[in-house]
Structures are given as C-alpha cells and as structure tokens.
N, C-alpha and C. Protein backbone atom coordinates (compact mmCIF):
# COMPACT_ATOMS: atom_id res chain seq x y z
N UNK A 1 113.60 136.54 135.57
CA UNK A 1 113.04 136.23 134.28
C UNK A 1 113.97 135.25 133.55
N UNK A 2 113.35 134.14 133.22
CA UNK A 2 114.13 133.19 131.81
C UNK A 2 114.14 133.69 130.69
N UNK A 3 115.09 133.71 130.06
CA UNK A 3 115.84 134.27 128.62
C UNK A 3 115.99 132.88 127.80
N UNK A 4 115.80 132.44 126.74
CA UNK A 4 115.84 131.13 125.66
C UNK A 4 116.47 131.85 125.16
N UNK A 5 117.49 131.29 124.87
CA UNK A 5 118.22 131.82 123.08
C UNK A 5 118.36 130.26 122.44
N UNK A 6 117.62 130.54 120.75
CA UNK A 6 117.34 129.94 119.85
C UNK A 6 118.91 129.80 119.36
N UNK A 7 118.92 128.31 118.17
CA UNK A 7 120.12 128.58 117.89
C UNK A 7 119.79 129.66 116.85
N UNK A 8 121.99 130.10 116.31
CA UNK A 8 122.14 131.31 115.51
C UNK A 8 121.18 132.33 116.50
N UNK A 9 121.51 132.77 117.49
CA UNK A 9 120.86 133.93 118.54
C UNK A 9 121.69 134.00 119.61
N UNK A 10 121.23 134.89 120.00
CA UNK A 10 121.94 135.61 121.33
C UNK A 10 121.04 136.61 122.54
N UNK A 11 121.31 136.33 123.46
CA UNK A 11 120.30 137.24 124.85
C UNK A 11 121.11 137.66 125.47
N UNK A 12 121.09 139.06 125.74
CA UNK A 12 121.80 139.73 127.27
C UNK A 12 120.76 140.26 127.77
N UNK A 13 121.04 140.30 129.07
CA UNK A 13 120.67 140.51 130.81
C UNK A 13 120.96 141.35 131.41
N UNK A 14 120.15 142.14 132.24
CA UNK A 14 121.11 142.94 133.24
C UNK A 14 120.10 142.67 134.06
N UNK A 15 119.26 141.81 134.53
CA UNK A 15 117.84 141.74 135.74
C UNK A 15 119.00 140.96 136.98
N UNK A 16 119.17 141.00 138.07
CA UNK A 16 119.98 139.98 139.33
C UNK A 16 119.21 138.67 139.13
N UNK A 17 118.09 138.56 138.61
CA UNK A 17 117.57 137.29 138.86
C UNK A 17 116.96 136.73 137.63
N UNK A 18 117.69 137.44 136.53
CA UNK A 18 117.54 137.01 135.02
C UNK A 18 118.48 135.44 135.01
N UNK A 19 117.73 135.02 134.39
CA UNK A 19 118.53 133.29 134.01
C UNK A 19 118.33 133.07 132.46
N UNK A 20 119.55 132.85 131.62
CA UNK A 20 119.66 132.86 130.70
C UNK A 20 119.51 131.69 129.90
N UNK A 21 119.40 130.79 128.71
CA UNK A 21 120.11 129.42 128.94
C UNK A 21 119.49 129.45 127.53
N UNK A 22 120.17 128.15 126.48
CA UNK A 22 120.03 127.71 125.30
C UNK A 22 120.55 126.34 125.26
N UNK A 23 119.14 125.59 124.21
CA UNK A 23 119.45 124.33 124.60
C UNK A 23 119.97 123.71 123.32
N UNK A 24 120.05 122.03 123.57
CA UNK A 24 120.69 121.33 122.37
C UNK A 24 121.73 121.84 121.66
N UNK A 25 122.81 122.19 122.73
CA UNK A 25 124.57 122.68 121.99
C UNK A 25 124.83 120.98 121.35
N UNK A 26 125.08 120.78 120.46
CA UNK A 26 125.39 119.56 120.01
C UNK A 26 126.67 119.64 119.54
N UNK A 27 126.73 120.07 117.99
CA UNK A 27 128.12 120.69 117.24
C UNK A 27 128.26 122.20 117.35
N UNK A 28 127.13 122.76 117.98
CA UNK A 28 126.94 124.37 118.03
C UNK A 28 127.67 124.77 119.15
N UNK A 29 128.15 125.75 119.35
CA UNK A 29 128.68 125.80 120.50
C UNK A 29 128.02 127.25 121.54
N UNK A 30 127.98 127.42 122.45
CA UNK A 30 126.94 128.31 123.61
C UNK A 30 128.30 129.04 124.15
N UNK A 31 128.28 130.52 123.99
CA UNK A 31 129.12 131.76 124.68
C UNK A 31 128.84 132.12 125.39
N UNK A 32 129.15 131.56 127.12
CA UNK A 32 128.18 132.75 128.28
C UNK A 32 129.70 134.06 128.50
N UNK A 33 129.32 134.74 128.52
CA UNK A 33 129.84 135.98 129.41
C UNK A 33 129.32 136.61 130.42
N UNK A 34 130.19 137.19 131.57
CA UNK A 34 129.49 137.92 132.30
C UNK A 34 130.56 138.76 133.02
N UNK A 35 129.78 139.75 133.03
CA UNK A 35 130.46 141.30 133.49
C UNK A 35 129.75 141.53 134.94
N UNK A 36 130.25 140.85 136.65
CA UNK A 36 129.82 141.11 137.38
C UNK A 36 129.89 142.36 138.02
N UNK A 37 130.53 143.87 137.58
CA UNK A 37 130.73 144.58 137.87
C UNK A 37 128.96 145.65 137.44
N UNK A 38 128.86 145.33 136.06
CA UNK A 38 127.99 146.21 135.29
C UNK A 38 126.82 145.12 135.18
N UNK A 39 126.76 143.97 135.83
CA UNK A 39 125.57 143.13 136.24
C UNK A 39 125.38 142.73 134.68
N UNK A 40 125.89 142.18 133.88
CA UNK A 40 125.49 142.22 132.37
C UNK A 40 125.79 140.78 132.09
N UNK A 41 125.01 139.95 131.68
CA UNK A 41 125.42 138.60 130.99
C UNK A 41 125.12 138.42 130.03
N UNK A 42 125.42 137.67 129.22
CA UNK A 42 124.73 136.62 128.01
C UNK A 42 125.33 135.57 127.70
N UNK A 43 124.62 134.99 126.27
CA UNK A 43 124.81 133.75 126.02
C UNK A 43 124.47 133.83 124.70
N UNK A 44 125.00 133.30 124.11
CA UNK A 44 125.42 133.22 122.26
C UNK A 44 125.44 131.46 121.98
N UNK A 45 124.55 131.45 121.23
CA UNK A 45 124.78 130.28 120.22
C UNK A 45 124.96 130.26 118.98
N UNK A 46 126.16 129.52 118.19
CA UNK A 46 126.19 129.75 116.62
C UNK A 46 126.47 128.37 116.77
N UNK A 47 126.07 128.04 115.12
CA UNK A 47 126.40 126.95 114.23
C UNK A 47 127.22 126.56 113.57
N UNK A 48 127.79 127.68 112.78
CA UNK A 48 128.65 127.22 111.97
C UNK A 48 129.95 128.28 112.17
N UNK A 49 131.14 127.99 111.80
CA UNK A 49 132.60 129.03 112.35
C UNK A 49 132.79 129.98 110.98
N UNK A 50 132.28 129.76 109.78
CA UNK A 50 132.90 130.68 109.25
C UNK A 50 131.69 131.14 107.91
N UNK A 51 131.87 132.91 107.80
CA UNK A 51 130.68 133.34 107.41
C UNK A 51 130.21 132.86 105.51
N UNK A 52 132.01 132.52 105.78
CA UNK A 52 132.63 132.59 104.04
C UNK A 52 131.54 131.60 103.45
N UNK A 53 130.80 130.57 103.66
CA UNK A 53 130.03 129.94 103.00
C UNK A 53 128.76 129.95 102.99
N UNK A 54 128.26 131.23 103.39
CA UNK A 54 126.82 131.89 102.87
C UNK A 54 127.16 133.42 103.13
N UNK A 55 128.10 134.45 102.31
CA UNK A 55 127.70 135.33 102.79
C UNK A 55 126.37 136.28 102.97
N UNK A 56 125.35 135.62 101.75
CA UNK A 56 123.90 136.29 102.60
C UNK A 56 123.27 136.09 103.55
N UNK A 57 123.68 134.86 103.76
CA UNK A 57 122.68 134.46 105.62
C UNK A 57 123.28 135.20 106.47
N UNK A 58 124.69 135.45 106.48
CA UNK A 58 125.93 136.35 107.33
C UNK A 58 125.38 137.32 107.67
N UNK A 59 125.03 137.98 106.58
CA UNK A 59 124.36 139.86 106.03
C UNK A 59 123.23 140.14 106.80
N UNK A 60 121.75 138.69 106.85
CA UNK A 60 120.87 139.07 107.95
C UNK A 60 120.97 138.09 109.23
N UNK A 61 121.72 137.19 109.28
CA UNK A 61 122.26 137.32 110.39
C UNK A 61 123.44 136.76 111.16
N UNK A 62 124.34 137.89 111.04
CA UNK A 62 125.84 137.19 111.62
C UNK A 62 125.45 136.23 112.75
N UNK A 63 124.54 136.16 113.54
CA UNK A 63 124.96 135.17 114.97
C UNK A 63 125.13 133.69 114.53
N UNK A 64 124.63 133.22 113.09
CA UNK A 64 125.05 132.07 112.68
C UNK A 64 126.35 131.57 112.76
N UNK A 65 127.38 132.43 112.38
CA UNK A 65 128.55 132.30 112.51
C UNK A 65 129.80 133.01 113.54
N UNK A 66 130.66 132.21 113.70
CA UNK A 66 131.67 132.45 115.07
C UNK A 66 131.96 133.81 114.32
N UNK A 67 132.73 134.00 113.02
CA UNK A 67 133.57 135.11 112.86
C UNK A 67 132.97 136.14 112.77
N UNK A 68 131.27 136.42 112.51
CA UNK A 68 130.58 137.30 112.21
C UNK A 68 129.91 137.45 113.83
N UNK A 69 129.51 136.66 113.97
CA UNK A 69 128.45 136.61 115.57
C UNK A 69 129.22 137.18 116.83
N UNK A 70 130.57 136.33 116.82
CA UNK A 70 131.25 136.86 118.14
C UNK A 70 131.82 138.09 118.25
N UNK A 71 132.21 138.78 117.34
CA UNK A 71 132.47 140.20 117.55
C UNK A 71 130.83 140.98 117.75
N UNK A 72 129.89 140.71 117.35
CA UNK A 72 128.69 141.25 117.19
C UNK A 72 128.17 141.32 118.76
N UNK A 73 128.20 140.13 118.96
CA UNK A 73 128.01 139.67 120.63
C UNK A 73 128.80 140.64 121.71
N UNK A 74 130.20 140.51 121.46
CA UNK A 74 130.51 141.45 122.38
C UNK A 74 130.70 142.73 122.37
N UNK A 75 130.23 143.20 120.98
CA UNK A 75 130.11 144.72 121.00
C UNK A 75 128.27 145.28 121.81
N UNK A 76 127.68 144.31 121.49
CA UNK A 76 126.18 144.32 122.24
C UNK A 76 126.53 144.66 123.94
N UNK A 77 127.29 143.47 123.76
CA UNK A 77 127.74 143.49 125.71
C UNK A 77 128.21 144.98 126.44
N UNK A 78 129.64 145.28 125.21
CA UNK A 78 129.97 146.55 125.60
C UNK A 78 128.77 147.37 125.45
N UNK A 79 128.50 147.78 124.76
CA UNK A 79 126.82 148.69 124.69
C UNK A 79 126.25 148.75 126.10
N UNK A 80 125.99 147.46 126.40
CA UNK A 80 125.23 147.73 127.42
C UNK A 80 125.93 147.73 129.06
N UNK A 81 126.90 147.86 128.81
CA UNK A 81 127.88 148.40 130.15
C UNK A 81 128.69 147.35 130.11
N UNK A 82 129.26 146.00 129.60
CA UNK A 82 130.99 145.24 130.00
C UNK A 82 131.84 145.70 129.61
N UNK A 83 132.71 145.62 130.59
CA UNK A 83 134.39 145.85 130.08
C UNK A 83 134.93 144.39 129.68
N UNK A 84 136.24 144.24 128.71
CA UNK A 84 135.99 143.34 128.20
C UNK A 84 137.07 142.52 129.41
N UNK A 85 137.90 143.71 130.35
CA UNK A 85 138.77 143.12 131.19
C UNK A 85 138.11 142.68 132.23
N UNK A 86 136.29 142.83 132.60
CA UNK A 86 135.90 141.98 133.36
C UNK A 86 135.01 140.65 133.41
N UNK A 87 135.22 140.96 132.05
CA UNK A 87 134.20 139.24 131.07
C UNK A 87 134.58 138.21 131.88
N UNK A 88 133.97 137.20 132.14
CA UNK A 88 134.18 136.15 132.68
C UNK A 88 133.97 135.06 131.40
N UNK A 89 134.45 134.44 130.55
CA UNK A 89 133.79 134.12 129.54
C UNK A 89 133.78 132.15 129.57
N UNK A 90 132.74 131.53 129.49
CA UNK A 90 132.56 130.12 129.76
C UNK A 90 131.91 129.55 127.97
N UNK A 91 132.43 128.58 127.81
CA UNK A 91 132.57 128.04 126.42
C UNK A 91 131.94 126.37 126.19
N UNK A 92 130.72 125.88 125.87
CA UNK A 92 130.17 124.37 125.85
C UNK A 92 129.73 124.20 124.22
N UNK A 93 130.12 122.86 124.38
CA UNK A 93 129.08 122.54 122.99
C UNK A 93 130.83 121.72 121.75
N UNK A 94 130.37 121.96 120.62
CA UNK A 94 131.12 121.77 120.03
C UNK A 94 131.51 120.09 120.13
N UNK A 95 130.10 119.13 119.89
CA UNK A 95 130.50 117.94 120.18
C UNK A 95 130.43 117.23 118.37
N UNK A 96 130.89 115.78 118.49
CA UNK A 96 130.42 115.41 117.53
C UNK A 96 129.29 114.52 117.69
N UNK A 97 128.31 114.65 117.19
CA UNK A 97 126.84 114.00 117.29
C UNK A 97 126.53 113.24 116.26
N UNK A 98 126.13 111.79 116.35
CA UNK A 98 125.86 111.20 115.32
C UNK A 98 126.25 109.69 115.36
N UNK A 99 125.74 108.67 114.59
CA UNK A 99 126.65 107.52 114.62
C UNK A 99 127.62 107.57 113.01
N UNK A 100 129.00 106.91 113.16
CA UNK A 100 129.95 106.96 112.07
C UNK A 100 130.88 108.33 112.37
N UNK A 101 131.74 108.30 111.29
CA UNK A 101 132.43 109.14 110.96
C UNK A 101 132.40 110.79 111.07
N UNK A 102 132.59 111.51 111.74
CA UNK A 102 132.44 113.08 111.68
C UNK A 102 132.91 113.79 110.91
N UNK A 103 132.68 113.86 109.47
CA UNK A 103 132.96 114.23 108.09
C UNK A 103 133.28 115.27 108.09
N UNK A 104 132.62 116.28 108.73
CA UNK A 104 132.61 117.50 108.52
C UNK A 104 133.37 118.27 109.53
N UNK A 105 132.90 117.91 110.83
CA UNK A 105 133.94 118.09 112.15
C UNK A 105 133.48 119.48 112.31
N UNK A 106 131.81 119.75 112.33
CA UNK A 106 131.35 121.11 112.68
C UNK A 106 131.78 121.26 113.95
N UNK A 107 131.92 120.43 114.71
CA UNK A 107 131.91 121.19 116.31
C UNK A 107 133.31 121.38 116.54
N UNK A 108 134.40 120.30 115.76
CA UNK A 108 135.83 120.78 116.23
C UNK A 108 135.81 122.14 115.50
N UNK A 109 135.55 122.64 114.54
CA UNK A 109 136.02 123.53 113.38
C UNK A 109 135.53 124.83 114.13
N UNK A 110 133.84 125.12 114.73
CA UNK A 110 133.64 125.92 115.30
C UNK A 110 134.46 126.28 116.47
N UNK A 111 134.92 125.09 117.18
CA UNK A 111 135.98 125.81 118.52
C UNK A 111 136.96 126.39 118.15
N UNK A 112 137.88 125.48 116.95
CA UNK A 112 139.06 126.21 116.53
C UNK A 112 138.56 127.75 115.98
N UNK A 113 137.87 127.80 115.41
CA UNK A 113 137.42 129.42 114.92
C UNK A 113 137.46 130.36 116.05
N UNK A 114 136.75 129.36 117.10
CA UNK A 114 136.42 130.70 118.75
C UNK A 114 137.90 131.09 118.86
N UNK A 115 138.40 129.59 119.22
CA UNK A 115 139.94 130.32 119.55
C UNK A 115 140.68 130.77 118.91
N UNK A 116 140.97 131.01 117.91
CA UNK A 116 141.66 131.95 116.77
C UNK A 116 141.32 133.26 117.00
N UNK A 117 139.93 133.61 117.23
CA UNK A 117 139.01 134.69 117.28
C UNK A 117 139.51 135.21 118.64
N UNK A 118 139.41 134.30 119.71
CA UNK A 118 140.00 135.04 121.31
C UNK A 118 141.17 135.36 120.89
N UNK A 119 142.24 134.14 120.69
CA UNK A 119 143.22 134.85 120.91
C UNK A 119 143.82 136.06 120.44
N UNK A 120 143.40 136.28 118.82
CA UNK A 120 143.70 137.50 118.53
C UNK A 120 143.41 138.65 119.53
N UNK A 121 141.97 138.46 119.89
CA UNK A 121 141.57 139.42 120.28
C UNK A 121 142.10 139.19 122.48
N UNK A 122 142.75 138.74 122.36
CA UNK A 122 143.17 138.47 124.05
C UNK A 122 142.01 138.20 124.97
N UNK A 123 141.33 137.18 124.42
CA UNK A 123 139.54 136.89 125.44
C UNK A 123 140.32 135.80 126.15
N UNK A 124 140.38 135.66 127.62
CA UNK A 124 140.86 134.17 127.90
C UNK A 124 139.21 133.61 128.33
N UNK A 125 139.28 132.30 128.30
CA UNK A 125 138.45 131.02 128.49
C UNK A 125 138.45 130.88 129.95
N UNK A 126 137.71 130.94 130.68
CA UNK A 126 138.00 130.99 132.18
C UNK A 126 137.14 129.56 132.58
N UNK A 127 136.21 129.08 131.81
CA UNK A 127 135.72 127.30 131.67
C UNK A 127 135.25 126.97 131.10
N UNK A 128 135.38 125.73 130.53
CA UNK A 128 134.98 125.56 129.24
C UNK A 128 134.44 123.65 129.50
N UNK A 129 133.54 123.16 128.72
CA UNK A 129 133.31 121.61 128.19
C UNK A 129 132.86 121.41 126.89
N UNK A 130 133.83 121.40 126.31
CA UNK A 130 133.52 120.63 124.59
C UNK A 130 134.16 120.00 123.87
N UNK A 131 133.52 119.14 123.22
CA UNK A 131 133.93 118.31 122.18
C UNK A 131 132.84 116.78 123.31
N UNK A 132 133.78 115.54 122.86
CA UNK A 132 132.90 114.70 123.25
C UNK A 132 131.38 114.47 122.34
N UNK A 133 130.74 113.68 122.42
CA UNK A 133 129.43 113.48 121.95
C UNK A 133 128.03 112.95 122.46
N UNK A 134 128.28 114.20 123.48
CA UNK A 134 127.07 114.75 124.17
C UNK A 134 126.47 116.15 123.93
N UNK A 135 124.96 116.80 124.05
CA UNK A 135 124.25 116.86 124.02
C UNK A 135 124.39 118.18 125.33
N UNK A 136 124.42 119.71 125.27
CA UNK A 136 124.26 120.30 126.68
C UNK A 136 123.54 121.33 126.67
N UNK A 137 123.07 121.63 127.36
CA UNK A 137 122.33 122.86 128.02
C UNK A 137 122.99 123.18 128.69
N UNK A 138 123.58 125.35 128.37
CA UNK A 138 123.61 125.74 128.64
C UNK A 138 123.13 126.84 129.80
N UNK A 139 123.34 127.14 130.96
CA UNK A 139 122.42 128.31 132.24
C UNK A 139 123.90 129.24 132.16
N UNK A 140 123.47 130.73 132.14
CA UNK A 140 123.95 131.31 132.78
C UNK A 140 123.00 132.07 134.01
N UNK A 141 123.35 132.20 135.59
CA UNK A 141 122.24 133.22 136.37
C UNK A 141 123.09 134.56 136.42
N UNK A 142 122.44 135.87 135.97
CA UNK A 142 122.87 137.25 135.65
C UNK A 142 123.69 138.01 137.13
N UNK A 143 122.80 137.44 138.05
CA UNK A 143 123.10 137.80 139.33
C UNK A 143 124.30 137.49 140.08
N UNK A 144 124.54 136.26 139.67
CA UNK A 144 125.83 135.57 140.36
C UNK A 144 126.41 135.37 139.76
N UNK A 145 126.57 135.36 137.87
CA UNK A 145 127.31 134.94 137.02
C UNK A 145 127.47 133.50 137.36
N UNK A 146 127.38 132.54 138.17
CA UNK A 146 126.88 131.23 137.76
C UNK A 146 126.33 130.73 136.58
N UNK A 147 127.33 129.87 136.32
CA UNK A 147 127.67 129.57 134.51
C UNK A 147 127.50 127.65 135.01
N UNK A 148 126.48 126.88 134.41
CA UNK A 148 126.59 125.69 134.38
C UNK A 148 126.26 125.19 132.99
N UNK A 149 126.13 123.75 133.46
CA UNK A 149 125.36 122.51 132.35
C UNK A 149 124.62 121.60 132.82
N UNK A 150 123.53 121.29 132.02
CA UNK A 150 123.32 119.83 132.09
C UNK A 150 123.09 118.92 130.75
N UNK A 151 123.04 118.23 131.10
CA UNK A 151 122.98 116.45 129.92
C UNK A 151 122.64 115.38 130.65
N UNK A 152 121.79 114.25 130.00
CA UNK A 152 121.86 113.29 130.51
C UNK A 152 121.77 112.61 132.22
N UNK A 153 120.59 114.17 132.73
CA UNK A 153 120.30 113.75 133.69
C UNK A 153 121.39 114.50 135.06
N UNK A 154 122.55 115.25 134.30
CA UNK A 154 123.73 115.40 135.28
C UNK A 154 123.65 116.90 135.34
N UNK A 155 124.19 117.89 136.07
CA UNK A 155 124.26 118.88 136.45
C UNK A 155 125.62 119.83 136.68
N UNK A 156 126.52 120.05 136.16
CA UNK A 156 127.90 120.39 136.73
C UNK A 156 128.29 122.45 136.20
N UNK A 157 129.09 122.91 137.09
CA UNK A 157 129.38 124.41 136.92
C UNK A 157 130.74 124.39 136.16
N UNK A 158 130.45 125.43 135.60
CA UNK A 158 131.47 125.97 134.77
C UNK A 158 132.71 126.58 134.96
C-alpha cells in the first residue's frame, strides 16, 4: 500500500510492502525512520522549525513544526513498536527555493532546529541530502527500509 504524507503530516507503516513518500520537500524538510526489527517506518514532513511563532497552529497541530512535530513523531513510532537504538533515521529537503536572496533561510533554520533537537536527544543521521535548491521527493519502502529520492528526473538512495 502507498502512504502520501501531506505537508505539516506524518504516516507510519508496519505493512512489508507499505511504501511511504511525501512530495515537494522544498524548504520543508521529510523525516524517514525505520525500525527494521519491529517492521515500523515513517516519514514526517514539517515546515517551519520553531513552534514559538504560532503557538495556536502548534496546539492543533504540532507536525508543522520541528520542535513540536519531531518529538510527537517519534513517540508515535515508539507506540507502535521502535526502539529508538534501532531507528535508522534519513533526513531531505531543507533547500532554498526561489529566485534572489533567501531572506528568511526557512530551509537552513529548519535543519539547524532538527539538529539541535537530535543531538540533544542522541538521534544520529545515518543519510541525509539538504540544502541546495532543488525540489525532492521523498520514498521510504517499510519492508526493506529503503530510503530514497527523486528530482528532476534523477533517482538516488539514501
């Protein structure tokens, strides 16, 4: 079965032949994990890194944001059987999109948030593609934990 996650959303899996995937990571950035032990994957997309500048959208729904979404995300995961020592965790997106100046620097600002957020919490990055100003689709497959991308016609694993 195919799984879409919308942005600000998130899907976990436990089917062997569930395929996950969310498209147009631009400045957003796409969280696959996968727990090949307890067959469990997903994939997280947020927008923006920090909840502090709407806390009512936060309230109904953290996945907008890294600091609210990503703890949310992997407490879902644990729920449904990962350990967090067997996460495999793969990281895309976070580009700057646009012509001119990147004013705002949503996609650098969201990575720096992820990683502040891992490292506290000891998540390592096991592969990652972001920044740049391209355009990706995210796949995770549940079964094999096969984590890729594509853009622009190209295809490459995580």
């Amino acid at each position: 079965m195919r799984h879409v996650v919308g942005v600000a959303d998130m899907k976990l899996a436990c089917g062997k032949d569930d395929v996950i995937v969310t498209h147009a990571l631009g400045s957003c950035l796409g969280i696959a994990i996968h727990d090949a032990e307890a067959g469990v994957g997903g994939i997280f997309h947020v927008m923006l890194p920090a909840a502090s500048v709407s806390p009512e959208k936060a309230k109904t729904n953290p996945f907008m944001f890294v600091d609210t979404g990503v703890p949310r995300f992997f407490q879902e995961a644990f729920a449904a059987g990962a350990q967090k020592a067997r996460l495999r965790v793969a990281v895309a997106g976070g580009a700057a999109l646009g012509s001119g100046e990147d004013f705002f620097a949503i996609g650098k600002r969201n990575y720096v948030a992820l990683r502040k957020l891992f490292w506290r919490a000891g998540v390592i990055i096991a592969g990652e593609d972001v920044g740049g100003n391209i355009s990706r689709t995210l796949y995770l497959e549940v079964g094999t934990g096969r984590t890729w991308l594509q853009s622009r016609g190209r295809e490459w694993d995580l």
